[in-house]
Protein backbone atom coordinates (compact mmCIF):
# COMPACT_ATOMS: atom_id res chain seq x y z
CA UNK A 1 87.49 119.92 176.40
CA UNK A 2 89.51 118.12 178.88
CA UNK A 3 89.48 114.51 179.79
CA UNK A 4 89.18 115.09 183.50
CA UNK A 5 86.68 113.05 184.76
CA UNK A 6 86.09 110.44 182.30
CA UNK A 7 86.37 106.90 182.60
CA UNK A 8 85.65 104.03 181.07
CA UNK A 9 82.77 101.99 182.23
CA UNK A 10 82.57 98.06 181.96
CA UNK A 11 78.48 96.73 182.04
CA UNK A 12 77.19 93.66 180.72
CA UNK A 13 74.38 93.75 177.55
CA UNK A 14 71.75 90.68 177.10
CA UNK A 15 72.17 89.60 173.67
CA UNK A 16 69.37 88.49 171.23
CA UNK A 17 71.35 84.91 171.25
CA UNK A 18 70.74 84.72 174.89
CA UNK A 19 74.61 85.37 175.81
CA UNK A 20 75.87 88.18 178.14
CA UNK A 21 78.22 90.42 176.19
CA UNK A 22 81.36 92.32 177.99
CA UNK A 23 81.31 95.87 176.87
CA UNK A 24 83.23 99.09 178.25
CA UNK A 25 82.22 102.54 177.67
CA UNK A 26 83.50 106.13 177.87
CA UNK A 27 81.27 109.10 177.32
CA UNK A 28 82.28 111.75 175.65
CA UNK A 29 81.45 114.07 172.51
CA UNK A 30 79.39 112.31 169.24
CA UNK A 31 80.23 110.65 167.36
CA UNK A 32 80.51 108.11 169.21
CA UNK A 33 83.71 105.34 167.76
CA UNK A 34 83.09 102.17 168.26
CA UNK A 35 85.90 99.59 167.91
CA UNK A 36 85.13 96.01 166.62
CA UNK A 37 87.90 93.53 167.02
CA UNK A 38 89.31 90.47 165.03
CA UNK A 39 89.08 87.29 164.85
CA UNK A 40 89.94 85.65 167.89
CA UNK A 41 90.84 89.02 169.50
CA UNK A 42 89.66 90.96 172.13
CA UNK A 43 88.84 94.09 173.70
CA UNK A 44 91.91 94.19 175.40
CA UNK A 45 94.06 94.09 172.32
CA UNK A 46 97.17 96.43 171.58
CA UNK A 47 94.56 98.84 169.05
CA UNK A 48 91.52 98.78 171.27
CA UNK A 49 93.57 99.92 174.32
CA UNK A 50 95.55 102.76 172.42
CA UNK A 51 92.14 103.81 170.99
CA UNK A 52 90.67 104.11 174.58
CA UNK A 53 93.23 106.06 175.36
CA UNK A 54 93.19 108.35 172.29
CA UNK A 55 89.45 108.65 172.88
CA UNK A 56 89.98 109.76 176.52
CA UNK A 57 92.60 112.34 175.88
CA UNK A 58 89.89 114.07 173.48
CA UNK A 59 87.20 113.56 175.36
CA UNK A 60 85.46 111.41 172.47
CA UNK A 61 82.73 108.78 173.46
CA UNK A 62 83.96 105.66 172.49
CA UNK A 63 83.02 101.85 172.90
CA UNK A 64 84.69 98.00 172.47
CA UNK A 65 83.39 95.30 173.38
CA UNK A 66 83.98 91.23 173.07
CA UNK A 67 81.72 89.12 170.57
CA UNK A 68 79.92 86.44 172.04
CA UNK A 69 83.23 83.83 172.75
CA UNK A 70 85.85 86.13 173.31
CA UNK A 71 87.40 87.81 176.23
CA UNK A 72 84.92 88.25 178.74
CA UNK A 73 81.75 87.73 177.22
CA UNK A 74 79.85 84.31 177.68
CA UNK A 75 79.43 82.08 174.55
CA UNK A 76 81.58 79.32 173.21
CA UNK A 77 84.23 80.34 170.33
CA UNK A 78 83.13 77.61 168.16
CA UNK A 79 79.44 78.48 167.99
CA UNK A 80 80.32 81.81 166.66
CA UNK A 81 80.01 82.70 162.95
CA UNK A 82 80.28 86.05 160.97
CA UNK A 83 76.04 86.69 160.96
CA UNK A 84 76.36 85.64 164.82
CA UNK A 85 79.53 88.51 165.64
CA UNK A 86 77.86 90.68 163.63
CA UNK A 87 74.47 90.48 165.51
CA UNK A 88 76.54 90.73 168.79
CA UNK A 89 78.03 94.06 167.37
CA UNK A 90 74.64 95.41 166.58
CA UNK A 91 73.11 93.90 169.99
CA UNK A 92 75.73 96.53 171.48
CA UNK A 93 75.41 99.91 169.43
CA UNK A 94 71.34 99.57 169.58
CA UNK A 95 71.44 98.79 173.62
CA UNK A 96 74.48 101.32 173.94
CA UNK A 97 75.62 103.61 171.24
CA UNK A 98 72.38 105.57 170.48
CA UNK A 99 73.70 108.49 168.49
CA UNK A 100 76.00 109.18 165.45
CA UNK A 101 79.22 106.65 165.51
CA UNK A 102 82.10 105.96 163.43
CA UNK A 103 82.95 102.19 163.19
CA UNK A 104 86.66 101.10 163.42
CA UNK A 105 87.28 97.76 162.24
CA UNK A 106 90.32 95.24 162.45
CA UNK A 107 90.85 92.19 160.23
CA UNK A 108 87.47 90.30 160.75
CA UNK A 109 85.89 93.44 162.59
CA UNK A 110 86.31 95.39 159.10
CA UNK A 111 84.01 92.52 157.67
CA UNK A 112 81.77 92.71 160.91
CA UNK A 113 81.99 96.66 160.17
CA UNK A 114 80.70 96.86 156.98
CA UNK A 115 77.59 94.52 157.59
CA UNK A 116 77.00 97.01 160.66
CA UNK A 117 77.28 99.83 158.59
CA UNK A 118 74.56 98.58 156.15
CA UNK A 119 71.92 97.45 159.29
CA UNK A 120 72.62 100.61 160.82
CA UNK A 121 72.40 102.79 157.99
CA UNK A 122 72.51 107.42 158.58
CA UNK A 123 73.81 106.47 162.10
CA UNK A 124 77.16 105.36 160.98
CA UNK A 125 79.03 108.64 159.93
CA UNK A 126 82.68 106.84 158.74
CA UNK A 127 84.47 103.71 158.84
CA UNK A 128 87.75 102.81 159.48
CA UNK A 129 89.31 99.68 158.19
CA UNK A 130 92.78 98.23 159.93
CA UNK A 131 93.61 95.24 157.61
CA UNK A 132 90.34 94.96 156.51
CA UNK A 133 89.35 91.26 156.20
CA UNK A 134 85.97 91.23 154.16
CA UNK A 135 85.13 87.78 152.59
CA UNK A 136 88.42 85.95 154.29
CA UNK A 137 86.39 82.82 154.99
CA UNK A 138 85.74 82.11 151.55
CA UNK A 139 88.83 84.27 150.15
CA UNK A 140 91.41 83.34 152.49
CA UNK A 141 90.67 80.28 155.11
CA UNK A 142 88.96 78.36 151.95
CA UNK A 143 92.14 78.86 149.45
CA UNK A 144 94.81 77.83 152.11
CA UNK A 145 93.53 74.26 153.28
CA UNK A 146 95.23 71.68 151.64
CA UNK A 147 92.98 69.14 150.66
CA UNK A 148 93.36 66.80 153.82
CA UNK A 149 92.35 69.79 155.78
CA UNK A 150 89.32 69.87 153.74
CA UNK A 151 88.34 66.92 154.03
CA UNK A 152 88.71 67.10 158.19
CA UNK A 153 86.08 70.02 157.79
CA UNK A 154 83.75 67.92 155.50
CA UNK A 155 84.05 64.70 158.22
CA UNK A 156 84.13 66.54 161.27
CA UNK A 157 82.73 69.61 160.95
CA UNK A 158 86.04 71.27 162.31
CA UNK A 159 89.94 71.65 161.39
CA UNK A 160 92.66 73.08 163.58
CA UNK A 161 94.72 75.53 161.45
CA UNK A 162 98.19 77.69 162.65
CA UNK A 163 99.38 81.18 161.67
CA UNK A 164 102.29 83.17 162.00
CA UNK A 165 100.31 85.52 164.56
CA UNK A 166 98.57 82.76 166.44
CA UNK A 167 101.59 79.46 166.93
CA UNK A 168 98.85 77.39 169.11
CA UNK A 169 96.50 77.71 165.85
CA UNK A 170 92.63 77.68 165.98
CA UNK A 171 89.83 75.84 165.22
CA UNK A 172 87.69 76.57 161.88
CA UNK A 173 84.04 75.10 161.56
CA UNK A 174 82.11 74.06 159.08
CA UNK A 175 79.65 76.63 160.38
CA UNK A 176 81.64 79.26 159.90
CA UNK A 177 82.78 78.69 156.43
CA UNK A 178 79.20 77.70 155.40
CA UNK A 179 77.69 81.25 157.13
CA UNK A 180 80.70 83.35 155.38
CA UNK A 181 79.75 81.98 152.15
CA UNK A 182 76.90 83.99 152.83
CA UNK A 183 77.58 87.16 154.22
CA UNK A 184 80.32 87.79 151.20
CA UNK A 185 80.54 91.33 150.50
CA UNK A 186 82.92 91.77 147.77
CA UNK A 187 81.38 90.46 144.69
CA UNK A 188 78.95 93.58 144.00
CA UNK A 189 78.69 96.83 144.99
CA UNK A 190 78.69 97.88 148.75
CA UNK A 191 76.18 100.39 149.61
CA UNK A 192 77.50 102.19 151.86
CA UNK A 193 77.84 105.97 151.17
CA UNK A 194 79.93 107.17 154.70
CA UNK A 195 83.75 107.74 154.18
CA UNK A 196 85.88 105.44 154.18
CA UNK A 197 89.56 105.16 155.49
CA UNK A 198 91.04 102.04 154.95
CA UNK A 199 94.83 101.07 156.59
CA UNK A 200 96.27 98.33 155.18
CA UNK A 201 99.74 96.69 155.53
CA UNK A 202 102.18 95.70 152.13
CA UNK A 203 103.64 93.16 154.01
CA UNK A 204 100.43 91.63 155.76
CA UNK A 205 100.46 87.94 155.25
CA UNK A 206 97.27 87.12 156.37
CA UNK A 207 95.22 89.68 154.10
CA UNK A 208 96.59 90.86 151.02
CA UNK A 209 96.73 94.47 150.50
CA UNK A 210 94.50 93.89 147.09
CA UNK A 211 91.74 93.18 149.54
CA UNK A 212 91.94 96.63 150.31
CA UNK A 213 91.81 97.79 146.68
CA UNK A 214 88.87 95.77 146.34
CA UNK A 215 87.13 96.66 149.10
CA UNK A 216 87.84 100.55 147.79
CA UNK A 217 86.71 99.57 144.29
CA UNK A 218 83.15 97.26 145.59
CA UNK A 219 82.34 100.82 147.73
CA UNK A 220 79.84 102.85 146.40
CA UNK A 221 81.00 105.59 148.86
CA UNK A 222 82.92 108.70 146.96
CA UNK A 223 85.23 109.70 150.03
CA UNK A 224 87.39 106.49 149.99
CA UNK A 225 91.07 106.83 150.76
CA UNK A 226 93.41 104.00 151.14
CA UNK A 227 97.08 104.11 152.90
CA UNK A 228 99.50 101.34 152.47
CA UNK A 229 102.14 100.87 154.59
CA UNK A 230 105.35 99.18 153.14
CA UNK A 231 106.50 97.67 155.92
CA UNK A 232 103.25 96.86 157.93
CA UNK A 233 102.17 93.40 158.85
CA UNK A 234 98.91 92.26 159.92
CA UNK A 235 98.96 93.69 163.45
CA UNK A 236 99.48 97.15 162.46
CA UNK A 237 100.49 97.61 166.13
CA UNK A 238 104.01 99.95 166.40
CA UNK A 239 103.79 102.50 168.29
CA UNK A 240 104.40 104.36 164.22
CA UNK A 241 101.31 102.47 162.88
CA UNK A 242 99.21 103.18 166.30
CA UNK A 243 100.20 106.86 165.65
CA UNK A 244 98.72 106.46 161.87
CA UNK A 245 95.63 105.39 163.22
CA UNK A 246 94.99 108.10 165.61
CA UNK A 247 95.85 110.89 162.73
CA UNK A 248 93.40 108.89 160.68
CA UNK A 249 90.64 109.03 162.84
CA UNK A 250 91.07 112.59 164.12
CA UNK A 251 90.74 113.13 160.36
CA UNK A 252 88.21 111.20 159.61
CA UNK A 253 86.36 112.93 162.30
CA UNK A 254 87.04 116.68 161.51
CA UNK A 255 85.53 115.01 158.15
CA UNK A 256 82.42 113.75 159.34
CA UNK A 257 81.82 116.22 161.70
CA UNK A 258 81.79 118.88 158.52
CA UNK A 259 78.73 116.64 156.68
């Protein structure tokens, strides 16, 4: 099937927490992907934009989107939490992705991904995790503040942290550390039965590639594969890395598509 004729579609969905949400969409053949983004990332990032084009070039319905807070969608950055992105996400498949899908998830989406997986249950046919980052607000955000940091959240309900992918740093609330504290995945099994493909980079500094291990270990899925790459970083972005991700979904796909 050619991709003659397709194009992506931007519309706007009402949310259940009364913001408008940005979403673009490209028919094609089921399943449908759907891409969920990171933390403070959009739908115009580096892997949503070579997926978009993968997608079109096969003719494969796809769909990103911003959370309430990024890119173009309406909502303030600070209000959002991990149960609040996550009801975005599932605002958009239910209004938008009727149908079979396989879930791609970077950093925070892969979090986002799996809680989606478990609402949406037989509709979600495989996941695919790009640096996975399941539990970081209690794993990762809470371990690296030093104690004055800590204390700043406490106070103020807010602390202003940097990274090595992000030099003008970003806030952290209370809200949000409180809220992942819930939504924790990792600490018992994950019921989710769908293969699994999970990417992860050796040299990532913001998630460690254990988290991956983990993440394969707390599945109760069968079909769990993960790749490490020795040299990749968090972004997973080179044109190499992109290329890994494409092979992994067209196999994920010719997988599903077997069940």
């Amino acid at each position: 099937m050619g991709s003659a004729g397709l194009s992506e579609k931007t519309i706007w969905v009402s949310g259940t927490q009364g913001v408008s949400l940005a979403v673009r969409l490209l028919a094609g053949q089921l399943p449908r992907v759907v891409f969920l983004g990171g933390f403070r990332s959009d739908m115009d990032g580096t892997k949503a934009q070579y997926l978009s084009e993968w997608c079109t070039k096969r003719s494969q319905a796809f769909l990103r989107f911003d959370y309430s807070g990024h890119g173009l969608s309406e909502g303030q950055f600070e209000e959002g939490t991990i149960s609040r992105w996550t009801t975005d996400a599932l605002d958009v498949i239910r209004a938008q992705a009727a149908g079979p899908c396989v879930l791609v998830g970077s950093s925070m989406g892969g979090w986002i991904m799996l809680h989606v997986a478990l609402a949406l249950g037989q509709q979600v046919k495989g996941l695919l995790g790009v640096a996975a980052a399941p539990d970081f607000t209690r794993d990762l955000v809470s371990q690296e503040m030093d104690d004055a940091q800590r204390e700043e959240l406490i106070t103020t309900g807010r602390v202003h942290l940097r990274s090595d992918y992000d030099p003008e740093g970003y806030p952290i609330t209370e809200a949000l550390i409180s809220d992942g504290e819930t939504q924790c995945l990792l600490d018992g099994p994950v019921r989710i039965s769908a293969p699994v493909r999970l990417l992860q980079g050796f040299a990532d500094t913001e998630v460690p590639w254990r988290t991956a291990l983990r993440l394969s270990k707390a599945l109760e899925a069968h079909d769990v594969r993960v790749q490490l790459l020795k040299d990749g970083d968090h972004r997973l972005s080179s044109p190499a890395q992109l290329n890994l991700l494409g092979m992994t979904l067209a196999e994920l796909l010719e997988t599903v598509s077997q069940d």
